[in-house]
N, C-alpha and C. Protein backbone atom coordinates (compact mmCIF):
# COMPACT_ATOMS: atom_id res chain seq x y z
N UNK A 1 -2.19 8.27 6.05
CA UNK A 1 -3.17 7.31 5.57
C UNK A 1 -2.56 6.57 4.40
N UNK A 2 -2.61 4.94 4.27
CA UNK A 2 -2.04 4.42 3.38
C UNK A 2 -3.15 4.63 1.92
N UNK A 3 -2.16 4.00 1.19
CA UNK A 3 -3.68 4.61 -0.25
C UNK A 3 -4.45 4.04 -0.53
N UNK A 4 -4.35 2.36 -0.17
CA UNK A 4 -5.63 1.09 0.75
C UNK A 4 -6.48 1.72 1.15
N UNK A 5 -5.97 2.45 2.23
CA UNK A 5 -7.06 2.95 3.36
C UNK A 5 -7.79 4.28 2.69
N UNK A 6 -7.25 4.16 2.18
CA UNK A 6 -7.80 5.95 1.18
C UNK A 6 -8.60 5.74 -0.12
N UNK A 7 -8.13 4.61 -0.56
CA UNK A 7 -8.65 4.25 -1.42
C UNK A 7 -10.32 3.46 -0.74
N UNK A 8 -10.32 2.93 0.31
CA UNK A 8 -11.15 2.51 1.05
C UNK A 8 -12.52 3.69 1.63
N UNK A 9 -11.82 4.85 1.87
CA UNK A 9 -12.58 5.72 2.12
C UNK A 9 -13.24 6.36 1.04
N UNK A 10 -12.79 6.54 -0.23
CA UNK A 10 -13.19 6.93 -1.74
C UNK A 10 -14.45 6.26 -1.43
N UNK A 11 -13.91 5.00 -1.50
CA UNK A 11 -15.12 4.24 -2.19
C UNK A 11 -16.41 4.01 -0.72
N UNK A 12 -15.90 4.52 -0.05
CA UNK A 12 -17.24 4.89 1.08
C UNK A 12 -18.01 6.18 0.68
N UNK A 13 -17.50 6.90 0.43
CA UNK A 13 -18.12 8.23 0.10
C UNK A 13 -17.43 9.24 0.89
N UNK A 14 -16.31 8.58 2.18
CA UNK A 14 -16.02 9.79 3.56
C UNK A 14 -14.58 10.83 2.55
N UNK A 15 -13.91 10.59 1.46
CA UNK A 15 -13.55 11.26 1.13
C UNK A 15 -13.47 11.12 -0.92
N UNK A 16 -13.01 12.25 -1.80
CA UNK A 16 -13.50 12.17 -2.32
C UNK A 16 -12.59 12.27 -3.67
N UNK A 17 -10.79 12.48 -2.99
CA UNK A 17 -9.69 12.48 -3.44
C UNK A 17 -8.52 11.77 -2.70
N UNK A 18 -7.58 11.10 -3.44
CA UNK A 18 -6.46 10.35 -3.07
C UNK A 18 -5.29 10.72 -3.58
N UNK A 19 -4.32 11.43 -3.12
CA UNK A 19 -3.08 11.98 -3.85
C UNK A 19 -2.07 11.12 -3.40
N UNK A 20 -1.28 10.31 -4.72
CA UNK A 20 -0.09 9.40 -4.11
C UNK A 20 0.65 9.55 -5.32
N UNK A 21 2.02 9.74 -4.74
CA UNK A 21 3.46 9.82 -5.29
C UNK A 21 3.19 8.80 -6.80
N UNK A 22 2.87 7.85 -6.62
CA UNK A 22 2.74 7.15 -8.00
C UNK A 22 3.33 5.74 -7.70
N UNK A 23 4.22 5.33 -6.58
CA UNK A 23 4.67 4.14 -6.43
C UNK A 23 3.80 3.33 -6.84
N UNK A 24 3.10 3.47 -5.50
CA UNK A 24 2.00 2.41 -5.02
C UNK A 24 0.94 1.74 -6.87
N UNK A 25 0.38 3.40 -7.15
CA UNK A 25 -0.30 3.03 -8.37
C UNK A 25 0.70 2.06 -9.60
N UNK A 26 1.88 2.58 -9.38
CA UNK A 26 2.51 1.67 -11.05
C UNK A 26 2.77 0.17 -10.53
N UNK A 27 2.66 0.11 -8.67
CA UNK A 27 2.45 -1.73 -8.40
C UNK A 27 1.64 -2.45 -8.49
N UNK A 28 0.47 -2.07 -8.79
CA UNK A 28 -0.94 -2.23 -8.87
C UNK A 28 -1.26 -2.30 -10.37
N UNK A 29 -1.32 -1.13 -11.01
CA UNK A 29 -1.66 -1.42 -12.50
C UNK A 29 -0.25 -1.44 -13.55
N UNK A 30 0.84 -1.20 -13.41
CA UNK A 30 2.08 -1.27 -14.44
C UNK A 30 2.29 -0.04 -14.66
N UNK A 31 3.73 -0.68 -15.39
CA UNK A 31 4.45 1.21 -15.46
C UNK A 31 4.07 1.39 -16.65
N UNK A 32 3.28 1.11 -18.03
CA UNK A 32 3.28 1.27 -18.83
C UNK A 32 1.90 2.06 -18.66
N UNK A 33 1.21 1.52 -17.80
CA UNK A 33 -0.71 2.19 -17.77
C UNK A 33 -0.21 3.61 -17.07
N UNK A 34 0.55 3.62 -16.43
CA UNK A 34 0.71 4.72 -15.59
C UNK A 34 1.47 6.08 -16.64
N UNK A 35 2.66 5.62 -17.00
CA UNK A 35 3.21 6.23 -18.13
C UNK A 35 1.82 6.68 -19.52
N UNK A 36 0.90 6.04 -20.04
CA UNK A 36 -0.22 6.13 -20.43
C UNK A 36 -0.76 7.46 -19.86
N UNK A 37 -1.42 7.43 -18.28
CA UNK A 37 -2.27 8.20 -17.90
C UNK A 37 -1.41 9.61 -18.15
N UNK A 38 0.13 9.48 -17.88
CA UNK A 38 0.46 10.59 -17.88
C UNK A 38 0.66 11.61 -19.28
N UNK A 39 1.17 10.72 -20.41
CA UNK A 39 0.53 11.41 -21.23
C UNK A 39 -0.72 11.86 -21.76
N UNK A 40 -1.26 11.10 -21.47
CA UNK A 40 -2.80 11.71 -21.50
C UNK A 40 -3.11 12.89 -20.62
N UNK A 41 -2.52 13.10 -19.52
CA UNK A 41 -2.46 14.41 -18.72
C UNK A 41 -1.89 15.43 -19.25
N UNK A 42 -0.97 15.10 -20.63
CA UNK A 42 -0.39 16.34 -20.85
C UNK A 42 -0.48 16.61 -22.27
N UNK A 43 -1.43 15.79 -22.75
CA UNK A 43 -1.92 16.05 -24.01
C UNK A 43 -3.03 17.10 -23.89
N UNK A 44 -2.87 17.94 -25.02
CA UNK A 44 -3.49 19.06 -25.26
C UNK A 44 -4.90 19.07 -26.68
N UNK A 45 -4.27 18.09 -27.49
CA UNK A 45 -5.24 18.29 -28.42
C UNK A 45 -6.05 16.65 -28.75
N UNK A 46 -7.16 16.53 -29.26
CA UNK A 46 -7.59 15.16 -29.76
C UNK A 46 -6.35 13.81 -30.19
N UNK A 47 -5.85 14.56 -30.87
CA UNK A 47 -5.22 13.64 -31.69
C UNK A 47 -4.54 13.37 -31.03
N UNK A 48 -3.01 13.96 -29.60
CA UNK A 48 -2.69 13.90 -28.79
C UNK A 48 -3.00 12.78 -27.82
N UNK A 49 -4.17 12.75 -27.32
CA UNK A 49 -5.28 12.34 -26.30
C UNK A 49 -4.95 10.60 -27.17
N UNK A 50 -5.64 10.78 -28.92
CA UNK A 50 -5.62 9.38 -28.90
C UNK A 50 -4.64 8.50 -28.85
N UNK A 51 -3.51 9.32 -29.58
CA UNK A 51 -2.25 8.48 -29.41
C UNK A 51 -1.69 7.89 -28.55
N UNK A 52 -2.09 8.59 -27.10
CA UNK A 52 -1.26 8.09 -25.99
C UNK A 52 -2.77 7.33 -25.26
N UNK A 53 -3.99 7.34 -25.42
CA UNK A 53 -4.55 6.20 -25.79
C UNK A 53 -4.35 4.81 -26.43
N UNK A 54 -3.77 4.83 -27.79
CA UNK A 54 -3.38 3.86 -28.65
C UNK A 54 -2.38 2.86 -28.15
N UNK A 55 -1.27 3.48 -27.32
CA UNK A 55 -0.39 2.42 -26.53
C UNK A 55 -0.97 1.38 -25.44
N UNK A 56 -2.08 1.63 -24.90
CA UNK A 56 -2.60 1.05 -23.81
C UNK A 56 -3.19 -0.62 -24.11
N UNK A 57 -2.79 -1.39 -23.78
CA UNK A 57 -3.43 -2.62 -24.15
C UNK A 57 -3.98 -3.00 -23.00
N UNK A 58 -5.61 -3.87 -23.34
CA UNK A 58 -6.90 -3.64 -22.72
C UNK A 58 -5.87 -4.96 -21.51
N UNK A 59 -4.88 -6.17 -21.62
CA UNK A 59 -4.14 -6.37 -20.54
C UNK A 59 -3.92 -5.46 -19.12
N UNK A 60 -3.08 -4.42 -19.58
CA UNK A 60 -2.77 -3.30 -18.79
C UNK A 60 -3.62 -3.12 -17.69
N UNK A 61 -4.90 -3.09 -17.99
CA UNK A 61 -6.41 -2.51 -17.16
C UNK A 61 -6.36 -3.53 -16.13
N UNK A 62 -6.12 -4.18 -16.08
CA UNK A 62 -6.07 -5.57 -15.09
C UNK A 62 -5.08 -5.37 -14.08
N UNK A 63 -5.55 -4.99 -12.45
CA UNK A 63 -4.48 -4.72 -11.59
C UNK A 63 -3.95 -6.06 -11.13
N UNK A 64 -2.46 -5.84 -10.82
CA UNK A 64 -1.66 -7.05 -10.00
C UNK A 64 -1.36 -6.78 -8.70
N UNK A 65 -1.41 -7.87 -8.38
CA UNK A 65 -1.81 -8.14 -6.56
C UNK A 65 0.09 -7.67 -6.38
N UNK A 66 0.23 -6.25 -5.49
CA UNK A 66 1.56 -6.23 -5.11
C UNK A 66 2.26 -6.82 -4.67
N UNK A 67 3.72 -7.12 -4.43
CA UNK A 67 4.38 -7.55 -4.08
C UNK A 67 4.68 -7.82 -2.77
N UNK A 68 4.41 -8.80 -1.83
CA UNK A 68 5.06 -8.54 -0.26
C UNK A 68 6.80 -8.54 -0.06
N UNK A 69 7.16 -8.34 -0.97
CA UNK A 69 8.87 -8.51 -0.79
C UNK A 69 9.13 -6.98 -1.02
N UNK A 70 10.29 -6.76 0.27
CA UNK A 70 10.70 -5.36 0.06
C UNK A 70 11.22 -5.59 -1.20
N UNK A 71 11.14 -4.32 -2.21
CA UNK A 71 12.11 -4.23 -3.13
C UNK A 71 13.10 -4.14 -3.04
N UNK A 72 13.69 -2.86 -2.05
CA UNK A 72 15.54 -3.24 -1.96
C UNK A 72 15.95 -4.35 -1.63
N UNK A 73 15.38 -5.27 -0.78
CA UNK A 73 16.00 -6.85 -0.54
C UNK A 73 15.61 -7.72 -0.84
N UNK A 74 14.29 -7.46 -1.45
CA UNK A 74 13.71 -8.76 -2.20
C UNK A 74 12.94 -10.16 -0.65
N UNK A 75 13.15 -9.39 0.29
CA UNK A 75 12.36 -10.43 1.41
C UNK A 75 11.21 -9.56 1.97
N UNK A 76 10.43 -10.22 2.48
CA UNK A 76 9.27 -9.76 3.15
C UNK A 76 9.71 -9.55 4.80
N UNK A 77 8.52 -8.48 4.96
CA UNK A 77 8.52 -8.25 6.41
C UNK A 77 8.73 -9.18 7.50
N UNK A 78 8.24 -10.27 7.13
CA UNK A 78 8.11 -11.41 8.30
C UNK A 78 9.67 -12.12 8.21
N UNK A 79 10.63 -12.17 6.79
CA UNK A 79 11.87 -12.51 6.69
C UNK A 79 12.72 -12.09 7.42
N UNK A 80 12.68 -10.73 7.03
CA UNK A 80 13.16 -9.14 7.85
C UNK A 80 13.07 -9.76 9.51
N UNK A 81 11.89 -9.99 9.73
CA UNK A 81 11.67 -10.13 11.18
C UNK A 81 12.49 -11.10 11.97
N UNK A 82 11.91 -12.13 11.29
CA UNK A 82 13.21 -13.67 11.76
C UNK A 82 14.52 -13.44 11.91
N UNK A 83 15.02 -12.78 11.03
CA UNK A 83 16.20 -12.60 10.79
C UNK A 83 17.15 -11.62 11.59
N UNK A 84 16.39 -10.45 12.10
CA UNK A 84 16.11 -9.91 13.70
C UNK A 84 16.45 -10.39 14.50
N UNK A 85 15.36 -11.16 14.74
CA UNK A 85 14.67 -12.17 16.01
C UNK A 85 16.33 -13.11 16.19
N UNK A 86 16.58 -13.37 14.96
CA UNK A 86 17.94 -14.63 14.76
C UNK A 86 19.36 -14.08 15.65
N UNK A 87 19.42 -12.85 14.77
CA UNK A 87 20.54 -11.69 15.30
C UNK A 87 20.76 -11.12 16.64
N UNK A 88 19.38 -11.32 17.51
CA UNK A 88 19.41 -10.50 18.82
C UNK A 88 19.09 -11.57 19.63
N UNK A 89 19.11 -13.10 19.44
CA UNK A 89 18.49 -13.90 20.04
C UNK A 89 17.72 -14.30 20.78
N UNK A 90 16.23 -13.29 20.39
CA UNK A 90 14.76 -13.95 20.52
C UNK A 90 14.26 -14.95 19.78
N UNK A 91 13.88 -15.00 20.93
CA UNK A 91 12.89 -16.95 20.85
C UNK A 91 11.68 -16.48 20.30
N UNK A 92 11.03 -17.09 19.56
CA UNK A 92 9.72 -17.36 18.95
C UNK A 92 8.19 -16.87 20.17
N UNK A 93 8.82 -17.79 21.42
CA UNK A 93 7.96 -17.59 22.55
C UNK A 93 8.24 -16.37 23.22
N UNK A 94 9.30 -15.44 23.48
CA UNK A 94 9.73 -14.03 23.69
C UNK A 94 9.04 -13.48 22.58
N UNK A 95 8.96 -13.45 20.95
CA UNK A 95 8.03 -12.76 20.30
C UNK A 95 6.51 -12.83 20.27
N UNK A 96 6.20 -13.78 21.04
CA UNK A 96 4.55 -14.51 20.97
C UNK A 96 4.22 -13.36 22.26
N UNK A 97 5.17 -13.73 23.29
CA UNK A 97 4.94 -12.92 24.51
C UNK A 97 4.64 -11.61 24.67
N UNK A 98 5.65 -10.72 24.17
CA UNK A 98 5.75 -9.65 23.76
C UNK A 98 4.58 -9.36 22.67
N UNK A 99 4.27 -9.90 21.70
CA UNK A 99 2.72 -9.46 21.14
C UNK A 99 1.34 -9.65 21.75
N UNK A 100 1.31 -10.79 22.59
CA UNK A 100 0.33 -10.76 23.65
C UNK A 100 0.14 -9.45 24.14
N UNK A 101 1.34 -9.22 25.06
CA UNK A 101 1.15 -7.84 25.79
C UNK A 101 0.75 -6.58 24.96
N UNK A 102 1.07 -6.53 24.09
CA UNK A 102 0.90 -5.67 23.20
C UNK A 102 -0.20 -5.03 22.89
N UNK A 103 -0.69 -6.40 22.22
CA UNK A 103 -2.16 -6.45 22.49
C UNK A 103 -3.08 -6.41 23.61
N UNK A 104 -2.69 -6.52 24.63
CA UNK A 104 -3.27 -6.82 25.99
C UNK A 104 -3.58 -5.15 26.11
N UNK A 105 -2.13 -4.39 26.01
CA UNK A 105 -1.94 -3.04 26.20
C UNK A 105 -3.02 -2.01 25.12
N UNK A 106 -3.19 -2.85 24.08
CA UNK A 106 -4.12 -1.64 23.19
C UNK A 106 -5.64 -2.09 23.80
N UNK A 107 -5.87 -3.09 23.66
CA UNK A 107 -6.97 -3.32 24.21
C UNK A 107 -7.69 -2.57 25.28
N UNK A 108 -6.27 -2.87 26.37
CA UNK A 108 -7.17 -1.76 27.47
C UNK A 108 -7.03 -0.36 27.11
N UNK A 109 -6.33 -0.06 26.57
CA UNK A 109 -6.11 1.75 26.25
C UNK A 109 -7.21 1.68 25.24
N UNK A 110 -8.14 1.06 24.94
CA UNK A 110 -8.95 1.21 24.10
C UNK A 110 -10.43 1.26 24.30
N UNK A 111 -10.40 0.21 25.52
CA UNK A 111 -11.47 0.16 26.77
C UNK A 111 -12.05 1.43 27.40
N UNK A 112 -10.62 1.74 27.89
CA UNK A 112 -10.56 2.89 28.92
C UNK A 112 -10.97 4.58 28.35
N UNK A 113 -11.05 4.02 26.96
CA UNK A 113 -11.25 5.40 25.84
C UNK A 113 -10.10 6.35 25.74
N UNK A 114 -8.58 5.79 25.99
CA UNK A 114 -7.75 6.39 26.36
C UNK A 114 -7.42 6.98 24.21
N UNK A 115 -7.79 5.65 23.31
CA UNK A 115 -7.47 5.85 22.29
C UNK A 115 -8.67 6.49 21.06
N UNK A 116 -9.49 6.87 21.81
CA UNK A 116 -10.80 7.57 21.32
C UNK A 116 -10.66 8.50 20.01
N UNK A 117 -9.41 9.67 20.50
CA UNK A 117 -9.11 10.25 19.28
C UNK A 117 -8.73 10.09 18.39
N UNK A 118 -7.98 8.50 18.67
CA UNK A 118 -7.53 8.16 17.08
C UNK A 118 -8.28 7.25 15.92
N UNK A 119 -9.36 6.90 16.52
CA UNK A 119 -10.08 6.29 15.86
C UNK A 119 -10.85 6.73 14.62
């Protein structure tokens, strides 16, 4: 489950915890809010607690819309894709085609209740 989708379910009520490595969260709110929460996790006393409070600027609180560019290459999925598509010499209309069917194919496996359990 991505942490979108988890995060999606939180806020339905169907679950009621989200455990993630931390990537995702320091792309969303910064490495500095995140670095924040964690001392605050490992502070023990008041004074502790406020200090690593005190670094946080009310900026920080404000999430940023992630990035669509892989980080190791700095291009997005759909770049990635073309660039594929370029290398193995598919046509645009061979990729249109091929997602038709694709779709054609979930559709009916979906009809047929073949994909019931994964829903």
């Amino acid at each position: 489950m991505t942490v979108v989708a988890g995060l999606d379910a939180c806020r339905s009520g169907w679950i009621a915890v989200v455990l993630d490595d931390g990537r995702f969260a320091e792309a969303v709110v910064g490495a500095t809010f995140v670095d924040t929460l964690m001392a605050l996790s490992k502070a023990r006393s008041l004074g502790a607690r406020v200090k690593a409070l005190s670094s946080l600027k009310m900026s920080e609180l404000v999430p940023k819309a992630p990035a669509i560019a892989e980080s190791a290459t700095g291009k997005s999925m759909g770049q990635h894709a073309e660039m594929m598509a370029r290398k193995n010499h598919i046509s645009r209309e061979e990729q249109d085609a091929f997602a038709l069917l694709s779709h054609q194919r979930a559709a009916a496996a979906a009809q047929s209740g073949k994909t019931a359990q994964e829903e």
